[in-house]
C-alpha atoms as a PDB file:
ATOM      1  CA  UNK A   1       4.813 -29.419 -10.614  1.00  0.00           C
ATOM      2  CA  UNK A   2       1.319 -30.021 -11.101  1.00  0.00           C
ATOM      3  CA  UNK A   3      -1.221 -27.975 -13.629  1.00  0.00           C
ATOM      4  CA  UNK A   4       1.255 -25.630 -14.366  1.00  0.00           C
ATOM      5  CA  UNK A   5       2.063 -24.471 -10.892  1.00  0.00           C
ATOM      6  CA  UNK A   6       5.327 -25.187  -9.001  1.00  0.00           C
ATOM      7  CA  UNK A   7       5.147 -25.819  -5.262  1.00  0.00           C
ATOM      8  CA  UNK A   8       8.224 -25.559  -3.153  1.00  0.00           C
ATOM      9  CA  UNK A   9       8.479 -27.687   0.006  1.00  0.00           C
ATOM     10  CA  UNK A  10      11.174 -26.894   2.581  1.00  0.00           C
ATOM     11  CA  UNK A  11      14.061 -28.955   1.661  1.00  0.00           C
ATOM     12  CA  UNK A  12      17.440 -29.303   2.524  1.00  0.00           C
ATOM     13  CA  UNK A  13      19.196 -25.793   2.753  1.00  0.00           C
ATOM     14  CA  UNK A  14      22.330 -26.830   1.250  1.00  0.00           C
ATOM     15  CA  UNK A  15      20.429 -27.976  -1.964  1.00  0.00           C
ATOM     16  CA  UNK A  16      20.141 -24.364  -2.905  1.00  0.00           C
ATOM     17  CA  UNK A  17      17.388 -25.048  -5.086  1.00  0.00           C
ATOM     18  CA  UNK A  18      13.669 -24.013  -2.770  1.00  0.00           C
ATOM     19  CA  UNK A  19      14.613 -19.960  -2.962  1.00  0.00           C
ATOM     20  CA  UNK A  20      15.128 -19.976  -6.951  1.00  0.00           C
ATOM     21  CA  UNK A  21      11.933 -22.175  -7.514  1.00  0.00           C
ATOM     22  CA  UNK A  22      10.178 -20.255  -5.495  1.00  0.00           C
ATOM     23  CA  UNK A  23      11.070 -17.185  -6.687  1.00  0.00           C
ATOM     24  CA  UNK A  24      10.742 -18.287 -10.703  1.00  0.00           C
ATOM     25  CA  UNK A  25       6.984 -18.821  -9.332  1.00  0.00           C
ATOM     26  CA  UNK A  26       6.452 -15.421  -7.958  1.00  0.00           C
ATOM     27  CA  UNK A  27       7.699 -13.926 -10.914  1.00  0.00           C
ATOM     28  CA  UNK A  28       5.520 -16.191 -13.462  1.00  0.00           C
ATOM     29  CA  UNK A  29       3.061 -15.367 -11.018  1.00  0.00           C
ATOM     30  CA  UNK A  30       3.957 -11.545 -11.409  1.00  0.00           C
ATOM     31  CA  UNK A  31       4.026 -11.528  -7.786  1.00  0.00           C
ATOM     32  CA  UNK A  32       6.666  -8.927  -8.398  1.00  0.00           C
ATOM     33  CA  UNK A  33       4.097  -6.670  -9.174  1.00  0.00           C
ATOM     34  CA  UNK A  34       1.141  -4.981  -6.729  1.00  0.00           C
ATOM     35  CA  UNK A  35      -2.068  -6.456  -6.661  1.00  0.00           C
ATOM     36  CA  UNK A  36      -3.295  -2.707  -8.008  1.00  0.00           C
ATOM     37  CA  UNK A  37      -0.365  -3.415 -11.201  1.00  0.00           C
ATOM     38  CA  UNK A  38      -1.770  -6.696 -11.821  1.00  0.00           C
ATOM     39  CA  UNK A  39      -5.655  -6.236 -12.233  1.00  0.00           C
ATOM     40  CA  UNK A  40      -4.658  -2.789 -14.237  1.00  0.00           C
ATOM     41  CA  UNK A  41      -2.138  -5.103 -16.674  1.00  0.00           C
ATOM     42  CA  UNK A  42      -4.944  -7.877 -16.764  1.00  0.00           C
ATOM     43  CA  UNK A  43      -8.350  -5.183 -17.765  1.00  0.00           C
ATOM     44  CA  UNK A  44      -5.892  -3.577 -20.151  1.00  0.00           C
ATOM     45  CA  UNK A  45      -5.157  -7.078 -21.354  1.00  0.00           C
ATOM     46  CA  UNK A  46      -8.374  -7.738 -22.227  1.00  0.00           C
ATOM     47  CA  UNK A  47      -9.751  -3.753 -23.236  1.00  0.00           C
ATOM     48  CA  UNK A  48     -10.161  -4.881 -26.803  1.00  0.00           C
ATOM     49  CA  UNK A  49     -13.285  -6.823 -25.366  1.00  0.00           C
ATOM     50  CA  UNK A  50     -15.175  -4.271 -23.742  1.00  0.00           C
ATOM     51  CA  UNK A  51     -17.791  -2.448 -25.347  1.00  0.00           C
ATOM     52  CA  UNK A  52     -16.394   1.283 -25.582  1.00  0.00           C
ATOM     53  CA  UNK A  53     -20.316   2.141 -25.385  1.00  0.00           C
ATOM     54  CA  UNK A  54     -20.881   0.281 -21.990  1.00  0.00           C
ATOM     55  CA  UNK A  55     -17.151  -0.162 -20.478  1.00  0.00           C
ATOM     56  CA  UNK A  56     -16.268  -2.215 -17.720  1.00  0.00           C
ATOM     57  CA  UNK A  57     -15.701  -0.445 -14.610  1.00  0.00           C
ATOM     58  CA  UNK A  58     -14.864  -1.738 -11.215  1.00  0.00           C
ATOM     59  CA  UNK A  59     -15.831   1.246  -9.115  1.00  0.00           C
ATOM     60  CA  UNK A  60     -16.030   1.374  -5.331  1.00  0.00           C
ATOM     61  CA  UNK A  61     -19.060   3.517  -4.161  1.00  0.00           C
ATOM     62  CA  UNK A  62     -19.391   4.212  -0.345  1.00  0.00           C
ATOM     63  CA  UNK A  63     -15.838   4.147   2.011  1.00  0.00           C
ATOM     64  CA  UNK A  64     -16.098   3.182   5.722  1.00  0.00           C
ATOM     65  CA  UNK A  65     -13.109   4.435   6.852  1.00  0.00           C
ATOM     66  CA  UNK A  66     -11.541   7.769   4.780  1.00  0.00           C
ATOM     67  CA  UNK A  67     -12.764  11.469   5.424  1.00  0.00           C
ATOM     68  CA  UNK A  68     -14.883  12.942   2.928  1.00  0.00           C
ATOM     69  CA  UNK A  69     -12.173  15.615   1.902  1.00  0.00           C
ATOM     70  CA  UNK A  70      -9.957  13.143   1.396  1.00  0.00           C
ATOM     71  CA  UNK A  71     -12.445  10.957  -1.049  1.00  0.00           C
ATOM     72  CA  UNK A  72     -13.373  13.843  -3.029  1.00  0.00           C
ATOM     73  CA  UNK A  73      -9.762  14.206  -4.373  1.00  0.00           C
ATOM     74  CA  UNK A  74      -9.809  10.374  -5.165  1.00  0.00           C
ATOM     75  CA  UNK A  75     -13.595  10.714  -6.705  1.00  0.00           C
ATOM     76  CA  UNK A  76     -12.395  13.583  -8.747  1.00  0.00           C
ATOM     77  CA  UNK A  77      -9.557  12.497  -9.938  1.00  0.00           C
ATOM     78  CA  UNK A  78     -10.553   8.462 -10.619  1.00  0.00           C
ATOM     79  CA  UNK A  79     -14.321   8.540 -10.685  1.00  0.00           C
ATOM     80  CA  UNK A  80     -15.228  11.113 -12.645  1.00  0.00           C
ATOM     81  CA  UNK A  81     -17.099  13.803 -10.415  1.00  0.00           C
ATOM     82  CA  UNK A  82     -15.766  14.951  -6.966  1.00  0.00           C
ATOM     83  CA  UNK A  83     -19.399  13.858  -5.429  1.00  0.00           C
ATOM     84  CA  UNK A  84     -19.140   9.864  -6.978  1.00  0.00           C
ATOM     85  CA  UNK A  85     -17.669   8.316  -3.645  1.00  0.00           C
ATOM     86  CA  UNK A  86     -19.479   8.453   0.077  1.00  0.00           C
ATOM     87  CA  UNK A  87     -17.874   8.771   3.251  1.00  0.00           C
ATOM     88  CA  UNK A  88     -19.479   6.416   6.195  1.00  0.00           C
ATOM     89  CA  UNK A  89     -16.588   7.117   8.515  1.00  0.00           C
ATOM     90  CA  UNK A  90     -17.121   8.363  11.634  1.00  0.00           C
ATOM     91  CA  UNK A  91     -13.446  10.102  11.702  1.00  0.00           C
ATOM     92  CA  UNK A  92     -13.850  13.284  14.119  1.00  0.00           C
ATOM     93  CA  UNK A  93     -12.783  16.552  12.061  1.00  0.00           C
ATOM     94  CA  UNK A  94      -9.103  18.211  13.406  1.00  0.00           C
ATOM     95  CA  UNK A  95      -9.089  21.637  12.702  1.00  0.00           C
ATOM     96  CA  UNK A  96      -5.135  21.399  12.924  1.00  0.00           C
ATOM     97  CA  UNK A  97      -4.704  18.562  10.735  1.00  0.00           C
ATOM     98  CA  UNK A  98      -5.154  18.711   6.547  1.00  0.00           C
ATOM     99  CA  UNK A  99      -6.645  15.292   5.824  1.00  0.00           C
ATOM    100  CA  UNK A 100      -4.943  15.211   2.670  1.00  0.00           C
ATOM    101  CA  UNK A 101      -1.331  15.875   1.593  1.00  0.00           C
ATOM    102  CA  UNK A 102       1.260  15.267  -1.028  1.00  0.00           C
ATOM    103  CA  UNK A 103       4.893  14.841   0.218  1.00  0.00           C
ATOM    104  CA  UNK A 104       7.532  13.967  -2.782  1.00  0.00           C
ATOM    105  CA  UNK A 105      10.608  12.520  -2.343  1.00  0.00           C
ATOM    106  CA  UNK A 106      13.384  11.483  -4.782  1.00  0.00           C
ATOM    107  CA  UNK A 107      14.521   7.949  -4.718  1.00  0.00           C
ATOM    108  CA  UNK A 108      14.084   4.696  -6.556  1.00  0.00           C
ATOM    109  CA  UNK A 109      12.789   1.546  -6.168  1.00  0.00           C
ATOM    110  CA  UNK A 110      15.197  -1.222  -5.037  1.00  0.00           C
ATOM    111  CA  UNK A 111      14.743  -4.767  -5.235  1.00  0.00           C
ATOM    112  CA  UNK A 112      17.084  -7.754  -3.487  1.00  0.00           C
ATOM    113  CA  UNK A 113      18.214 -10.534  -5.398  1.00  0.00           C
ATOM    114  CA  UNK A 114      15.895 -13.048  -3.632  1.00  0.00           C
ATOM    115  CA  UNK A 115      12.467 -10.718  -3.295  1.00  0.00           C
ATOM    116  CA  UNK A 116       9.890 -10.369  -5.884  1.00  0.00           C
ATOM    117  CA  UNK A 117       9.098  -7.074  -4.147  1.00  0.00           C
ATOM    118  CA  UNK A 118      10.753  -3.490  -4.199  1.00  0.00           C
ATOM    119  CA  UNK A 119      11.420  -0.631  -1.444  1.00  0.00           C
ATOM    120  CA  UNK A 120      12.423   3.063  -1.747  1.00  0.00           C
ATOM    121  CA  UNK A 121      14.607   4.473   1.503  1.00  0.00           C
ATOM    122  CA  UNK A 122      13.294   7.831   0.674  1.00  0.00           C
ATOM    123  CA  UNK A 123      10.118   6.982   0.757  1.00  0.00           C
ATOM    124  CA  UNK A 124      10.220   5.095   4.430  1.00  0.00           C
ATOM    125  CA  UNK A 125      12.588   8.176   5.110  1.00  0.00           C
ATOM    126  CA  UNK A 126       9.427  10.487   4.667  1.00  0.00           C
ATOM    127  CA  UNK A 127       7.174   7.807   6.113  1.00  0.00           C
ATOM    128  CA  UNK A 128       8.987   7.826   8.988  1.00  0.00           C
ATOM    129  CA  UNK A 129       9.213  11.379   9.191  1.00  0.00           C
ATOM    130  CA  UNK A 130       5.710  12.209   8.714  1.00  0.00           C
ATOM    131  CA  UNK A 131       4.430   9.723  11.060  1.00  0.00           C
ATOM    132  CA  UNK A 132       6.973  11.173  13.875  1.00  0.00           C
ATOM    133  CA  UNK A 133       4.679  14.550  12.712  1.00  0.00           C
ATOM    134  CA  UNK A 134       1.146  13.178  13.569  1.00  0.00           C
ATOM    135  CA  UNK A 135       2.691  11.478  16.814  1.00  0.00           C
ATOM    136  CA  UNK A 136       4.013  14.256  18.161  1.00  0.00           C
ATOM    137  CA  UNK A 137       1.397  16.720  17.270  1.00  0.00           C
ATOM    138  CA  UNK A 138      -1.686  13.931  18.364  1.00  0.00           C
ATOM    139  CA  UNK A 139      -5.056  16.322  18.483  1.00  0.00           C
ATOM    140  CA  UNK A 140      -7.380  15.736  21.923  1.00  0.00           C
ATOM    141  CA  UNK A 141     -10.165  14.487  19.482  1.00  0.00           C
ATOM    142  CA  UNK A 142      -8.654  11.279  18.786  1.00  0.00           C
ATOM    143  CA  UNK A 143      -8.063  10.335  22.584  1.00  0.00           C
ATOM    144  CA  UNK A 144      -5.320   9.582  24.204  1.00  0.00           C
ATOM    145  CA  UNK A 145      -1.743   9.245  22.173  1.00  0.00           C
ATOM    146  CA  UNK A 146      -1.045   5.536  20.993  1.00  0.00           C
ATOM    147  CA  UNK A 147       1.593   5.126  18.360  1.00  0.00           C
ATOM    148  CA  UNK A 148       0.003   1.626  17.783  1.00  0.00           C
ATOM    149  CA  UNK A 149      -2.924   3.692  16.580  1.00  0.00           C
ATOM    150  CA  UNK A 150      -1.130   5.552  13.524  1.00  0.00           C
ATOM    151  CA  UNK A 151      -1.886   3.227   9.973  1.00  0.00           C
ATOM    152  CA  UNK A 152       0.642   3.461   6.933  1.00  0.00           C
ATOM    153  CA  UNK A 153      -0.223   1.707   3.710  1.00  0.00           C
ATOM    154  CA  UNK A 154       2.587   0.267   0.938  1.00  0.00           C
ATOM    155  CA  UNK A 155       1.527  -1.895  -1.799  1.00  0.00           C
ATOM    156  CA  UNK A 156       4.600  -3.800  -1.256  1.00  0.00           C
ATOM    157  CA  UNK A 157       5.932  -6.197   1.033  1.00  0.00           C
ATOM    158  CA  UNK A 158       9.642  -5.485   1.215  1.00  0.00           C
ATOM    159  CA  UNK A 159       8.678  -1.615   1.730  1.00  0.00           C
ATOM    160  CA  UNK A 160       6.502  -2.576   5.025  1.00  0.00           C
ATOM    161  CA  UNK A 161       8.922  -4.489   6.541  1.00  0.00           C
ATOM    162  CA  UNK A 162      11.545  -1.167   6.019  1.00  0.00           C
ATOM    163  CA  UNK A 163       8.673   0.532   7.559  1.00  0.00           C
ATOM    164  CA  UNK A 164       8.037  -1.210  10.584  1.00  0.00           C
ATOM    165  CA  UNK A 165      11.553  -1.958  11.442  1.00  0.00           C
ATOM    166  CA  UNK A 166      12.331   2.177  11.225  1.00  0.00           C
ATOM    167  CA  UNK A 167       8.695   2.605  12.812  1.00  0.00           C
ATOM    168  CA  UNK A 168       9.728   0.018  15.693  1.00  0.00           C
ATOM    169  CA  UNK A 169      12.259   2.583  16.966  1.00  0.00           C
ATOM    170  CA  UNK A 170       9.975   4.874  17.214  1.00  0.00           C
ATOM    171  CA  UNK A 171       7.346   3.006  19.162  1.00  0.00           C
ATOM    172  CA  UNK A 172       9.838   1.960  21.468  1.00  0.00           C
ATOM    173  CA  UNK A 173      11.160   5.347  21.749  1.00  0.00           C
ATOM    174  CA  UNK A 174       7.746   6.642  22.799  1.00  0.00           C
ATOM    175  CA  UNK A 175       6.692   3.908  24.760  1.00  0.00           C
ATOM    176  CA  UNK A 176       5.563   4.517  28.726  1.00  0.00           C
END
Protein backbone atom coordinates (compact mmCIF):
# COMPACT_ATOMS: atom_id res chain seq x y z
CA UNK A 1 0.00 0.00 0.00
CA UNK A 2 1.38 3.18 -0.90
CA UNK A 3 -0.43 6.87 -0.50
CA UNK A 4 -3.44 5.39 0.46
CA UNK A 5 -3.99 3.15 -2.50
CA UNK A 6 -3.77 -0.68 -2.47
CA UNK A 7 -2.32 -2.43 -5.51
CA UNK A 8 -2.92 -6.08 -6.06
CA UNK A 9 -0.31 -8.12 -7.95
CA UNK A 10 -1.20 -11.60 -9.22
CA UNK A 11 -0.22 -13.91 -6.55
CA UNK A 12 -0.59 -17.29 -5.72
CA UNK A 13 -4.30 -18.47 -6.26
CA UNK A 14 -4.47 -20.58 -3.31
CA UNK A 15 -3.59 -17.52 -1.05
CA UNK A 16 -7.11 -16.34 -1.51
CA UNK A 17 -6.22 -12.99 -0.63
CA UNK A 18 -5.72 -10.77 -4.52
CA UNK A 19 -9.82 -10.97 -5.22
CA UNK A 20 -10.80 -9.47 -1.62
CA UNK A 21 -8.01 -6.72 -1.83
CA UNK A 22 -8.93 -5.94 -4.89
CA UNK A 23 -12.30 -5.74 -4.46
CA UNK A 24 -12.05 -3.64 -0.86
CA UNK A 25 -10.26 -1.13 -3.47
CA UNK A 26 -13.03 -0.90 -5.93
CA UNK A 27 -15.40 -0.35 -3.36
CA UNK A 28 -13.24 2.49 -1.43
CA UNK A 29 -12.85 3.52 -4.82
CA UNK A 30 -16.76 3.43 -5.30
CA UNK A 31 -16.02 1.61 -8.34
CA UNK A 32 -19.29 -0.03 -7.50
CA UNK A 33 -20.90 2.85 -8.66
CA UNK A 34 -21.19 4.43 -12.53
CA UNK A 35 -18.95 6.98 -13.51
CA UNK A 36 -22.44 9.18 -14.07
CA UNK A 37 -23.23 8.12 -9.88
CA UNK A 38 -19.91 9.21 -8.94
CA UNK A 39 -19.42 12.82 -10.40
CA UNK A 40 -23.35 13.38 -9.36
CA UNK A 41 -22.36 12.10 -5.49
CA UNK A 42 -19.03 14.21 -5.75
CA UNK A 43 -20.89 17.98 -7.21
CA UNK A 44 -23.56 17.23 -4.64
CA UNK A 45 -20.72 16.73 -2.21
CA UNK A 46 -19.44 19.85 -2.65
CA UNK A 47 -23.05 22.04 -3.63
CA UNK A 48 -22.64 23.99 -0.44
CA UNK A 49 -19.69 25.74 -2.39
CA UNK A 50 -21.25 26.91 -5.38
CA UNK A 51 -22.62 30.18 -5.72
CA UNK A 52 -26.55 29.57 -6.09
CA UNK A 53 -26.28 32.98 -8.21
CA UNK A 54 -23.66 31.57 -10.75
CA UNK A 55 -23.89 27.55 -10.28
CA UNK A 56 -21.60 25.18 -11.59
CA UNK A 57 -22.74 23.41 -14.53
CA UNK A 58 -21.02 20.86 -16.64
CA UNK A 59 -23.12 21.06 -19.77
CA UNK A 60 -22.37 19.40 -23.10
CA UNK A 61 -23.34 21.73 -26.07
CA UNK A 62 -23.09 20.24 -29.66
CA UNK A 63 -23.45 16.02 -30.10
CA UNK A 64 -21.68 14.31 -33.05
CA UNK A 65 -23.40 11.34 -33.11
CA UNK A 66 -27.39 11.43 -31.73
CA UNK A 67 -30.41 12.65 -33.96
CA UNK A 68 -31.78 15.88 -33.22
CA UNK A 69 -35.22 14.39 -32.02
CA UNK A 70 -33.59 12.40 -29.87
CA UNK A 71 -31.41 15.46 -28.18
CA UNK A 72 -34.30 17.60 -27.81
CA UNK A 73 -35.88 15.18 -25.23
CA UNK A 74 -32.43 15.11 -23.38
CA UNK A 75 -32.09 19.18 -23.82
CA UNK A 76 -35.55 19.51 -22.47
CA UNK A 77 -35.52 17.49 -19.90
CA UNK A 78 -31.61 18.16 -18.49
CA UNK A 79 -30.71 21.46 -20.08
CA UNK A 80 -33.32 23.53 -19.62
CA UNK A 81 -34.88 24.41 -23.15
CA UNK A 82 -35.56 21.73 -25.86
CA UNK A 83 -33.25 23.97 -28.38
CA UNK A 84 -29.90 23.99 -25.71
CA UNK A 85 -28.11 20.89 -27.41
CA UNK A 86 -26.96 20.66 -31.38
CA UNK A 87 -27.00 17.77 -33.47
CA UNK A 88 -23.73 17.42 -35.92
CA UNK A 89 -24.65 13.88 -36.86
CA UNK A 90 -25.01 12.98 -40.12
CA UNK A 91 -27.60 10.00 -39.14
CA UNK A 92 -29.96 9.58 -42.35
CA UNK A 93 -33.76 10.08 -41.18
CA UNK A 94 -36.00 6.47 -41.25
CA UNK A 95 -39.37 7.24 -41.72
CA UNK A 96 -40.14 3.69 -40.13
CA UNK A 97 -38.05 4.01 -37.21
CA UNK A 98 -38.98 6.46 -33.90
CA UNK A 99 -35.52 7.66 -32.86
CA UNK A 100 -36.57 7.72 -29.43
CA UNK A 101 -38.38 5.21 -27.17
CA UNK A 102 -39.05 4.17 -23.65
CA UNK A 103 -39.33 0.37 -23.01
CA UNK A 104 -39.84 -0.56 -19.06
CA UNK A 105 -39.19 -3.62 -17.65
CA UNK A 106 -39.47 -4.96 -14.07
CA UNK A 107 -36.43 -6.43 -12.52
CA UNK A 108 -33.65 -5.58 -10.14
CA UNK A 109 -30.26 -5.06 -10.03
CA UNK A 110 -28.05 -8.04 -9.09
CA UNK A 111 -24.64 -8.01 -8.00
CA UNK A 112 -22.06 -11.27 -7.54
CA UNK A 113 -20.16 -11.68 -4.56
CA UNK A 114 -16.80 -10.86 -6.27
CA UNK A 115 -18.02 -7.76 -8.76
CA UNK A 116 -18.23 -4.23 -7.79
CA UNK A 117 -20.75 -3.97 -10.63
CA UNK A 118 -24.57 -4.91 -11.00
CA UNK A 119 -26.84 -6.46 -13.94
CA UNK A 120 -30.64 -6.70 -14.41
CA UNK A 121 -31.84 -9.99 -16.66
CA UNK A 122 -34.84 -8.01 -17.58
CA UNK A 123 -33.19 -5.42 -18.75
CA UNK A 124 -30.65 -7.54 -21.22
CA UNK A 125 -34.02 -9.52 -21.74
CA UNK A 126 -35.46 -6.28 -23.46
CA UNK A 127 -32.04 -5.38 -24.81
CA UNK A 128 -31.92 -8.35 -26.47
CA UNK A 129 -35.27 -8.18 -27.66
CA UNK A 130 -35.24 -4.82 -29.02
CA UNK A 131 -32.06 -5.18 -30.78
CA UNK A 132 -33.49 -8.56 -32.52
CA UNK A 133 -36.31 -5.57 -33.58
CA UNK A 134 -33.91 -3.12 -35.40
CA UNK A 135 -32.02 -6.25 -36.95
CA UNK A 136 -34.69 -7.69 -38.39
CA UNK A 137 -36.51 -4.68 -39.53
CA UNK A 138 -32.85 -2.91 -40.91
CA UNK A 139 -34.19 0.25 -43.21
CA UNK A 140 -32.29 0.51 -46.94
CA UNK A 141 -30.91 3.94 -45.68
CA UNK A 142 -28.43 2.56 -43.44
CA UNK A 143 -26.88 0.08 -46.10
CA UNK A 144 -26.55 -3.18 -46.06
CA UNK A 145 -27.60 -5.32 -42.69
CA UNK A 146 -24.55 -5.83 -40.23
CA UNK A 147 -25.42 -6.88 -36.74
CA UNK A 148 -21.84 -5.67 -35.84
CA UNK A 149 -23.27 -2.29 -36.73
CA UNK A 150 -26.15 -2.11 -33.95
CA UNK A 151 -24.53 -0.03 -30.54
CA UNK A 152 -26.07 -0.70 -26.95
CA UNK A 153 -24.88 1.39 -24.05
CA UNK A 154 -24.86 0.13 -20.04
CA UNK A 155 -23.14 2.10 -17.50
CA UNK A 156 -22.03 -1.07 -16.04
CA UNK A 157 -19.63 -3.64 -16.66
CA UNK A 158 -21.24 -6.84 -15.43
CA UNK A 159 -24.51 -5.76 -17.50
CA UNK A 160 -22.33 -5.61 -20.92
CA UNK A 161 -20.84 -8.69 -20.56
CA UNK A 162 -24.76 -10.27 -20.03
CA UNK A 163 -25.28 -8.32 -23.11
CA UNK A 164 -22.82 -9.47 -25.40
CA UNK A 165 -22.86 -13.02 -24.37
CA UNK A 166 -27.00 -13.05 -25.15
CA UNK A 167 -26.11 -10.63 -28.19
CA UNK A 168 -23.32 -13.26 -29.38
CA UNK A 169 -26.12 -15.74 -30.17
CA UNK A 170 -27.63 -13.59 -32.08
CA UNK A 171 -24.76 -12.51 -34.27
CA UNK A 172 -23.94 -15.92 -34.82
CA UNK A 173 -27.41 -16.76 -35.56
CA UNK A 174 -27.51 -14.16 -38.32
CA UNK A 175 -24.24 -14.56 -39.58
CA UNK A 176 -23.66 -15.43 -43.61
Amino acid sequence: MSNGVMYCLPCDPLGGQCSYMLLCVCRTQKLHQSLLERLYHYYDSHSQLINTETPLNILLSINYRSKMEILRFISAVFYGGPEVLKSEANVPSVLSITPLLFYAVQGHEIQNDTSVSYYNMSEVAEIVERVEEIYQKWPHEWGPRAANEIGVVSPYYDQVIKIRGSQTLLYISHCP
